[in-house]
Protein backbone atom coordinates (compact mmCIF):
# COMPACT_ATOMS: atom_id res chain seq x y z
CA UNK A 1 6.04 3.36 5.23
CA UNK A 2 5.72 1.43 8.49
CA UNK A 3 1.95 3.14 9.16
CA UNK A 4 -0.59 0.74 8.76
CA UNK A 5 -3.06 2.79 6.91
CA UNK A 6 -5.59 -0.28 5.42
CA UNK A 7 -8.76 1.06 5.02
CA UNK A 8 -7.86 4.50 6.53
CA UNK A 9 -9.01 7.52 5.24
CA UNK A 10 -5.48 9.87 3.80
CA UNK A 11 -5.43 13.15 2.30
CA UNK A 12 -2.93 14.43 0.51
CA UNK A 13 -2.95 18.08 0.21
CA UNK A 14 -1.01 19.06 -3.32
CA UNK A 15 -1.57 17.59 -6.96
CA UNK A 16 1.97 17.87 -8.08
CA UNK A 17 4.21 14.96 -9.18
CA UNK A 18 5.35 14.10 -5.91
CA UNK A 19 1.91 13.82 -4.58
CA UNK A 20 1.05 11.59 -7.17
CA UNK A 21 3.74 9.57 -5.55
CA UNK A 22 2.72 9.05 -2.12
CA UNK A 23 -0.73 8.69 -3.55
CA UNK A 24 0.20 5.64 -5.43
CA UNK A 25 2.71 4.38 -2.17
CA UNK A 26 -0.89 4.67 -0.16
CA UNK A 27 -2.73 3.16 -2.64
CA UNK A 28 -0.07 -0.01 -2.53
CA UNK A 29 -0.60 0.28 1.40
CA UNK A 30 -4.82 -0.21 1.16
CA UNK A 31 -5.76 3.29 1.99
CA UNK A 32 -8.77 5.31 0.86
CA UNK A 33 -7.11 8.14 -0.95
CA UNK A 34 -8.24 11.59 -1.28
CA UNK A 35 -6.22 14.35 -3.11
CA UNK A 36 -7.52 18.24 -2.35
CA UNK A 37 -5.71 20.69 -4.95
CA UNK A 38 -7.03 23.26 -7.26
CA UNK A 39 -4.94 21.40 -9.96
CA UNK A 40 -3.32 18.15 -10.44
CA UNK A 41 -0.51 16.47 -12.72
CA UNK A 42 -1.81 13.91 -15.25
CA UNK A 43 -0.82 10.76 -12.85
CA UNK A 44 -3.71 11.96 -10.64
CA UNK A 45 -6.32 12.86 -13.24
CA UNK A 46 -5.99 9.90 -14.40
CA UNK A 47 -6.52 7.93 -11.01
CA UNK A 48 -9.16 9.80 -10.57
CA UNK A 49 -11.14 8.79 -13.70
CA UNK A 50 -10.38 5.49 -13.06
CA UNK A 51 -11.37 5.83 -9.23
CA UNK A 52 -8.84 5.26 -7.54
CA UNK A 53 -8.49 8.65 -5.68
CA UNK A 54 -11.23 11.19 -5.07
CA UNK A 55 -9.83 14.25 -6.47
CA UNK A 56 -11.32 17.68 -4.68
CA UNK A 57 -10.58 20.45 -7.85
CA UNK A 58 -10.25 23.18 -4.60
CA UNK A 59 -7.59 24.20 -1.67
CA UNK A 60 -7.74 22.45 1.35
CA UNK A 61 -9.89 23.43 4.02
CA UNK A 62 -10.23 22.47 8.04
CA UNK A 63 -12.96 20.13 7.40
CA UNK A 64 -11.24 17.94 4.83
CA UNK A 65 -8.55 16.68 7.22
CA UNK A 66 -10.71 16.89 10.66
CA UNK A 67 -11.61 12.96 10.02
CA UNK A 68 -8.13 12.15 8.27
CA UNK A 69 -5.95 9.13 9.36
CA UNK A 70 -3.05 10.82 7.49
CA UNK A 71 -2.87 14.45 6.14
CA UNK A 72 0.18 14.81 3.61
CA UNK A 73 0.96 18.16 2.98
CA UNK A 74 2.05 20.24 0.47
CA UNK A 75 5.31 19.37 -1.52
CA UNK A 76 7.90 20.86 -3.37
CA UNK A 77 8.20 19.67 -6.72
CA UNK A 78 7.81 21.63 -9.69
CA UNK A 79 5.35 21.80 -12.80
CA UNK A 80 5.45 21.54 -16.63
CA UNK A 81 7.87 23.88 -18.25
CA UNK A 82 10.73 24.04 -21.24
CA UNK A 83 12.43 26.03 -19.81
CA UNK A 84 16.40 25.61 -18.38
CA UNK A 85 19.32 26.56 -16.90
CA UNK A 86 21.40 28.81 -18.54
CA UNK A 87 24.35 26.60 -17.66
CA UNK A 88 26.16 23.75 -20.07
CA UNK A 89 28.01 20.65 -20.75
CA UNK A 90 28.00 17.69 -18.94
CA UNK A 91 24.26 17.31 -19.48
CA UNK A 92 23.13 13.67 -20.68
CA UNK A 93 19.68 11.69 -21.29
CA UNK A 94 18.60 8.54 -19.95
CA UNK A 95 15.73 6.48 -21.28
CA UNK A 96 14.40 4.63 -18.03
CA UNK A 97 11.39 1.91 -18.43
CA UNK A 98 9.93 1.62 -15.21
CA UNK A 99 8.22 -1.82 -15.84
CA UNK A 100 4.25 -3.06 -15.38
CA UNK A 101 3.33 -0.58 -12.55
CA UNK A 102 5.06 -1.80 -9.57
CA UNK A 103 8.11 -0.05 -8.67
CA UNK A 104 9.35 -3.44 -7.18
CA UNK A 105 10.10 -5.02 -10.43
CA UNK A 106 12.04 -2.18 -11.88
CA UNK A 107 15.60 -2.28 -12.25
CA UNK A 108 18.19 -1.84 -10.10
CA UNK A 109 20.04 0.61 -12.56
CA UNK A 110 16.78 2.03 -13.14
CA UNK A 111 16.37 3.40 -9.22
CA UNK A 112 20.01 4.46 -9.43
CA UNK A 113 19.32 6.98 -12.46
CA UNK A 114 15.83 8.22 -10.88
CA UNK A 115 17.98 8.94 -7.47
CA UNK A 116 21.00 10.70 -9.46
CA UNK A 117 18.75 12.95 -11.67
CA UNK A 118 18.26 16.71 -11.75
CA UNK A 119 15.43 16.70 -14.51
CA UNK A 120 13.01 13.64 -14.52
CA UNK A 121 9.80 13.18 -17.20
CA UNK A 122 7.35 11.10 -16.08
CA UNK A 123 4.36 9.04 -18.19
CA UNK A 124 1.31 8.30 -17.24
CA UNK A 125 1.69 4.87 -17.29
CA UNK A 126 5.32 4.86 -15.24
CA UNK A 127 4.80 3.69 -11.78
CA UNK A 128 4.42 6.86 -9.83
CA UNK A 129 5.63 5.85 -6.74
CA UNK A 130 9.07 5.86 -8.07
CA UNK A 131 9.31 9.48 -8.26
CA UNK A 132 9.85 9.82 -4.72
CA UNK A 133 13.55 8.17 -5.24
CA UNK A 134 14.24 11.52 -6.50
CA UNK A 135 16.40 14.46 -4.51
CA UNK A 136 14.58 17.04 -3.03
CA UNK A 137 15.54 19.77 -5.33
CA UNK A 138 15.21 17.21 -8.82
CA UNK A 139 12.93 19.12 -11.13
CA UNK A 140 9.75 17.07 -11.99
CA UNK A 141 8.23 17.71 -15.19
CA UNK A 142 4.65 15.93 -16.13
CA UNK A 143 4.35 14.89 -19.67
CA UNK A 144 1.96 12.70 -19.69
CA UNK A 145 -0.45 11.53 -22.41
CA UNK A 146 -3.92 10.58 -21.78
CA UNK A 147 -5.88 9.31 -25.17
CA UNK A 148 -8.85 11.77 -25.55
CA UNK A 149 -6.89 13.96 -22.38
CA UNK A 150 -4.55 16.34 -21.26
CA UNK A 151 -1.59 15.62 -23.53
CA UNK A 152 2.05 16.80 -24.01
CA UNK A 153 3.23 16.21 -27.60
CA UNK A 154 6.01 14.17 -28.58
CA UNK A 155 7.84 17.30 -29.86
CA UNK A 156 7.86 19.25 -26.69
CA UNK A 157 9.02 16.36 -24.33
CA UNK A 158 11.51 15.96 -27.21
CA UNK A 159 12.75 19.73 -26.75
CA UNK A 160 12.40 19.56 -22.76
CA UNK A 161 14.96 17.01 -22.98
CA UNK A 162 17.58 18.72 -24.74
CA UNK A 163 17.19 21.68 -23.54
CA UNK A 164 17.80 20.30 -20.32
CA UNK A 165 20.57 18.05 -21.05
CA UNK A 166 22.26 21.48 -22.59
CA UNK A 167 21.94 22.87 -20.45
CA UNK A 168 24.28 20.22 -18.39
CA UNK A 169 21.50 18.50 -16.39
CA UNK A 170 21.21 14.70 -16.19
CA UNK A 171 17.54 14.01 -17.07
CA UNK A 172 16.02 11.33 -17.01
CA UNK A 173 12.74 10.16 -19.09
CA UNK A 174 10.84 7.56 -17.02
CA UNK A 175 8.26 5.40 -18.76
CA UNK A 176 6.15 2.66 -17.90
CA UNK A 177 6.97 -0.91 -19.25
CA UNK A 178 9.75 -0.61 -21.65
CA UNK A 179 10.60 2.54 -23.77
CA UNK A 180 11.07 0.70 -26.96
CA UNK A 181 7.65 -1.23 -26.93
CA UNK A 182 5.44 1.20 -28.46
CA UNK A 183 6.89 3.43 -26.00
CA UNK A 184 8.74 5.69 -28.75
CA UNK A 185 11.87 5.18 -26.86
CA UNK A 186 13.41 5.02 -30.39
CA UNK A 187 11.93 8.16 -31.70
CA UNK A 188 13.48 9.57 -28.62
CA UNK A 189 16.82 7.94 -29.06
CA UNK A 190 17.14 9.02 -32.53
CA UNK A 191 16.31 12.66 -31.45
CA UNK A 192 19.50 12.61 -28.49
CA UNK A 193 21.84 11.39 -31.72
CA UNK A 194 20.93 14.09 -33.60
CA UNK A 195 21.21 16.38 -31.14
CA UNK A 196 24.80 14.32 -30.52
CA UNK A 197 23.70 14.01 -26.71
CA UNK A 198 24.95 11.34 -24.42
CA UNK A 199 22.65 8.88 -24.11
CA UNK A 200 21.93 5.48 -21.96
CA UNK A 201 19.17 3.25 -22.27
CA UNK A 202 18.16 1.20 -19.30
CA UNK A 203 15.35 -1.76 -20.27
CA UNK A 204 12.05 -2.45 -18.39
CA UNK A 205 9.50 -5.02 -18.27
CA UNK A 206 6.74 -4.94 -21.21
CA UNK A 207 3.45 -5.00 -19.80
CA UNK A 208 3.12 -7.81 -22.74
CA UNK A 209 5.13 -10.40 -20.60
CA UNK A 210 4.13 -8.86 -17.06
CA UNK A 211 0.18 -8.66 -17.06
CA UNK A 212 -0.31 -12.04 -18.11
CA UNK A 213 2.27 -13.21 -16.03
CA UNK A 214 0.52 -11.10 -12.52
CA UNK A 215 -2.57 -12.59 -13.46
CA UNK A 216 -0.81 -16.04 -13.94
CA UNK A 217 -1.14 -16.73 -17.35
CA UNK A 218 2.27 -17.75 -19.60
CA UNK A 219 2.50 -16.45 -22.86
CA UNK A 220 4.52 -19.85 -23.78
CA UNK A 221 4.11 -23.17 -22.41
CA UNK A 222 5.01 -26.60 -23.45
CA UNK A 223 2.51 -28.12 -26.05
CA UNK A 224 0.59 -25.16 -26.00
CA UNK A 225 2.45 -22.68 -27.52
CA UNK A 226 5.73 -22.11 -28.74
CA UNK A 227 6.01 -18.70 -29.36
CA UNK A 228 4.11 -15.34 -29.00
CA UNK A 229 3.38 -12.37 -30.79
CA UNK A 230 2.73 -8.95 -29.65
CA UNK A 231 0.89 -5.86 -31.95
CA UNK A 232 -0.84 -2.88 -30.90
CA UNK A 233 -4.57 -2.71 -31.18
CA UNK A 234 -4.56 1.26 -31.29
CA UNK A 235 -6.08 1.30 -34.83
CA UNK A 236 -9.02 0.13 -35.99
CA UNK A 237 -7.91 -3.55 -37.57
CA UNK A 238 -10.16 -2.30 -40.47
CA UNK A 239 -8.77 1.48 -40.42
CA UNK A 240 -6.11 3.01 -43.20
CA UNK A 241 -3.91 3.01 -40.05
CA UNK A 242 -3.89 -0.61 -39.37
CA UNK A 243 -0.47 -2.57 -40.93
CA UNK A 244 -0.99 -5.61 -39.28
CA UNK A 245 -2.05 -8.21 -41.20
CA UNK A 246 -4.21 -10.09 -39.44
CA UNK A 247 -4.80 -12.97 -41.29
CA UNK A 248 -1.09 -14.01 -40.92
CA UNK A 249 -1.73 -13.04 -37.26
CA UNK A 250 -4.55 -15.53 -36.75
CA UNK A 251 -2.55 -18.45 -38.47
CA UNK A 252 0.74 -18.06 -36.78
CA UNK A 253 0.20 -20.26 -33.78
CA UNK A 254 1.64 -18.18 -31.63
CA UNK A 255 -0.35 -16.61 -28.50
CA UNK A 256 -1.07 -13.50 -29.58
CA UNK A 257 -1.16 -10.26 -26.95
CA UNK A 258 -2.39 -6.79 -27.38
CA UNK A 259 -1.54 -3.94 -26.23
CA UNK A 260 -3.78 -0.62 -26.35
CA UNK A 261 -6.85 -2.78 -27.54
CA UNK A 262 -9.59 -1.92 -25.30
CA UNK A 263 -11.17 0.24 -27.29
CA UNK A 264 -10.81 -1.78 -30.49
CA UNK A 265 -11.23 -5.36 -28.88
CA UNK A 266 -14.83 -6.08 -30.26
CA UNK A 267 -13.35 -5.51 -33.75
CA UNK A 268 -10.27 -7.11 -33.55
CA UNK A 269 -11.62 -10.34 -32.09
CA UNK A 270 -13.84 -10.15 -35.46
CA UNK A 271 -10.89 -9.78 -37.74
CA UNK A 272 -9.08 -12.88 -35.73
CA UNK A 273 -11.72 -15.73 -36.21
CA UNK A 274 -13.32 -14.09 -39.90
CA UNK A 275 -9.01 -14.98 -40.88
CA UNK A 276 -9.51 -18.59 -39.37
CA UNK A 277 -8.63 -18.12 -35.61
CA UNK A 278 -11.36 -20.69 -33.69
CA UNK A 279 -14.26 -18.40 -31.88
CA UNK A 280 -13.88 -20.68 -29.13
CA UNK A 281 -10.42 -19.76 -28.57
CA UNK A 282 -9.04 -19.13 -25.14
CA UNK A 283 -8.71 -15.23 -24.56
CA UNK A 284 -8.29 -12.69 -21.52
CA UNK A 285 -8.02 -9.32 -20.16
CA UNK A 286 -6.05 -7.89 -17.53
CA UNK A 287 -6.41 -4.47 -16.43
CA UNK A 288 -3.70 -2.67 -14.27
CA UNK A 289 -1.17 -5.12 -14.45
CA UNK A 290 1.10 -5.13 -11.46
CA UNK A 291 -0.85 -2.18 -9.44
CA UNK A 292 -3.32 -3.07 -6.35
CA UNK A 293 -6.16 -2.54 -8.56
CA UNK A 294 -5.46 -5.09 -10.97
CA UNK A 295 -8.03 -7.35 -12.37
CA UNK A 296 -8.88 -9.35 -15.17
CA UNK A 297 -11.87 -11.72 -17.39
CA UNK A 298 -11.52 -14.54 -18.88
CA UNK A 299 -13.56 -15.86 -21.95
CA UNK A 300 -13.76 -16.98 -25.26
CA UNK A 301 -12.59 -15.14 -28.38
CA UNK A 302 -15.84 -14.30 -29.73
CA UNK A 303 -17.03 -12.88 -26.34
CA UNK A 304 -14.03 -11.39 -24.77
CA UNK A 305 -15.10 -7.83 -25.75
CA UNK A 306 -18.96 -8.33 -24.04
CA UNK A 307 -17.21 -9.67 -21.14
CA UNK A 308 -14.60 -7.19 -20.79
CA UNK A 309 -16.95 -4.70 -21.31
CA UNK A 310 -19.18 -5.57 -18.88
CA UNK A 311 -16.57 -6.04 -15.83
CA UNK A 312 -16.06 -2.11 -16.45
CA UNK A 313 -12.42 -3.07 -18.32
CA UNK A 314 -10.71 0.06 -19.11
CA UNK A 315 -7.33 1.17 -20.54
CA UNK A 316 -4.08 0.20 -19.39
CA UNK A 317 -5.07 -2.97 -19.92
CA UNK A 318 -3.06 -6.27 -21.78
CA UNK A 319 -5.41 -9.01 -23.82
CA UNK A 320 -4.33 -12.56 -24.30
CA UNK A 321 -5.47 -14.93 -27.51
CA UNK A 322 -4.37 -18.39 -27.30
CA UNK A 323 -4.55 -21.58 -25.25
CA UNK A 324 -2.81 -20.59 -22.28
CA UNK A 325 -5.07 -17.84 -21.69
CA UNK A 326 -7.47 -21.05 -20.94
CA UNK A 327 -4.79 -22.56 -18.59
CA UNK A 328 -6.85 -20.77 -15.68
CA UNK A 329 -3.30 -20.49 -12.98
CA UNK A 330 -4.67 -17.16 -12.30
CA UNK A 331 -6.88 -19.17 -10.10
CA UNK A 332 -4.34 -20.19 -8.07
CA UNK A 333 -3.28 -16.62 -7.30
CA UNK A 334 -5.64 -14.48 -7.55
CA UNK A 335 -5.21 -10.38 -9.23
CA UNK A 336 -2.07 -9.39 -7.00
CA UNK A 337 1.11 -7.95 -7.90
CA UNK A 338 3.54 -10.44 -8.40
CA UNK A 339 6.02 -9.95 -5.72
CA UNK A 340 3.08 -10.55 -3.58
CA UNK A 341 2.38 -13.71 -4.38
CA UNK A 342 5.74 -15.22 -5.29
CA UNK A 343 5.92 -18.31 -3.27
CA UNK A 344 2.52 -19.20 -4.44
């Protein structure tokens, strides 16, 4: 969008998929974002628990857009539902990882299915913005997941795809980073063989690589490290749930990054340096990796929780063990996306 809207005040009048879209584009563009609907898709829940939008849970009245910059009204897209055509054949599935957060870095072939679908399923964590690539009359379908929140099981976005793709619709499930880092994308793929649908899988960029990298750290660098390793910090380290072994973690060597560890980061940075990893190791956070709201801390291992913590850290967010978390490049950058600060 060629309006400069930095620092303006925009409503957006709908809470469908779509308006999570230009939400996010105005977002991107500086504005102070303000979404008016009696309900909202997951994508805008969630921004609005992490304030980044103020979310108004009513319709829109005359005094909500009198002091507007921007009023964006109502769309067209559609809700959750299982429900399809009664048509078939030709229907087929693609798997689409839509990268850190920035629809920038996604894929070329990843744009070209989101413009050629008729069904698309987003995630939370895809970058939202995206979803305006699709047609007009492309059929939307929310199935996000939000940990303690609204949810859509794993079994129904498993049936809304093929009943859709039976239905002889080209759908396509859009997820942030990549689909096959603890993305289920294989759980998914398995389920399109046995249903012996069609099936393409297009690669995005793991928030593992991309976070540090926005926030300027390298997960490898020349006598620092050699190699990294990346495990989910989900479960408790201490839990029945937990089949890392941490011990082997904590001698490897290897920067180690977590994903889905806020919640657990006190604990895990406990079970790092009681296996041997040095307290005084290197480690960071960065939150919203690739989005305009991305920040991060930096610290050492045995106070990278506290820190985090205490910056008001919350989930998506990537953590970094190792030496070149210490590297401090970040400072030569600053917490931008990373096609903003390219020749840097």
């Amino acid at each position: 969008m060629e309006l400069d809207v930095r620092g303006q005040k925009v409503v957006i009048a709908d809470g469908d998929s779509r308006a999570a879209a230009h939400a996010a584009e105005m977002l991107r563009a500086g504005a102070e974002v303000t979404v008016i609907s009696p309900s909202a898709v997951t994508t805008i829940d969630d921004m609005s628990s992490r304030g980044l939008v103020t979310w108004h849970r009513r319709e829109v009245c005359a005094t909500d857009v009198k002091d507007a910059f921007l009023v964006i009204g109502h769309t067209t897209a559609t809700g959750p539902q299982t429900d399809a055509d009664s048509s078939s054949g030709g229907g087929s599935i693609t798997l689409v990882g839509g990268g850190p957060g920035d629809p920038e870095l996604m894929t070329i072939a990843g744009r070209s299915a989101i413009e050629s679908a008729d069904v698309l399923l987003a995630d939370r964590l895809c970058p939202p913005e995206a979803i305006a690539w699709t047609r007009p009359d492309a059929q939307i379908i929310d199935v996000a997941k939000i940990p303690g929140g609204r949810s859509t099981s794993q079994d129904t976005i498993n049936q809304i795809m093929i009943d859709h793709a039976r239905a002889g619709k080209q759908v396509v499930r859009y997820k942030g980073g990549d689909a096959f880092v603890f993305g289920r994308g294989g759980e998914e793929l398995l389920v399109c063989a046995h249903a012996d649908i069609p099936t393409r899988v297009i690669p995005g960029i793991s928030s593992a690589i991309a976070a540090p990298a926005c926030a300027g750290i390298p997960v490898t660098h020349r006598g620092l490290a050699q190699g990294f390793t990346v495990v989910t910090g989900h479960a408790d380290p201490d839990g029945p749930s937990s089949t890392i072994d941490w011990t082997a973690l904590a001698r490897s060597g290897t920067t180690i990054v977590i994903l889905m560890g806020v919640r657990n980061l006190s604990r895990i940075a406990e079970k790092l340096a009681g296996a041997g990893l040095a307290p005084t190791t290197p480690a960071a956070v960065i939150a919203d990796g690739g989005l305009p709201s991305q920040h991060s801390v930096s610290a050492k291992l045995h106070n990278i929780a506290h820190t985090a913590k205490d910056a008001g850290i919350g989930p998506p967010a990537v953590t970094v063990i190792g030496d070149v978390a210490g590297l401090n490049l970040g400072n030569n950058i600053g917490d931008t996306p990373t096609h903003r600060f390219a020749g840097a």
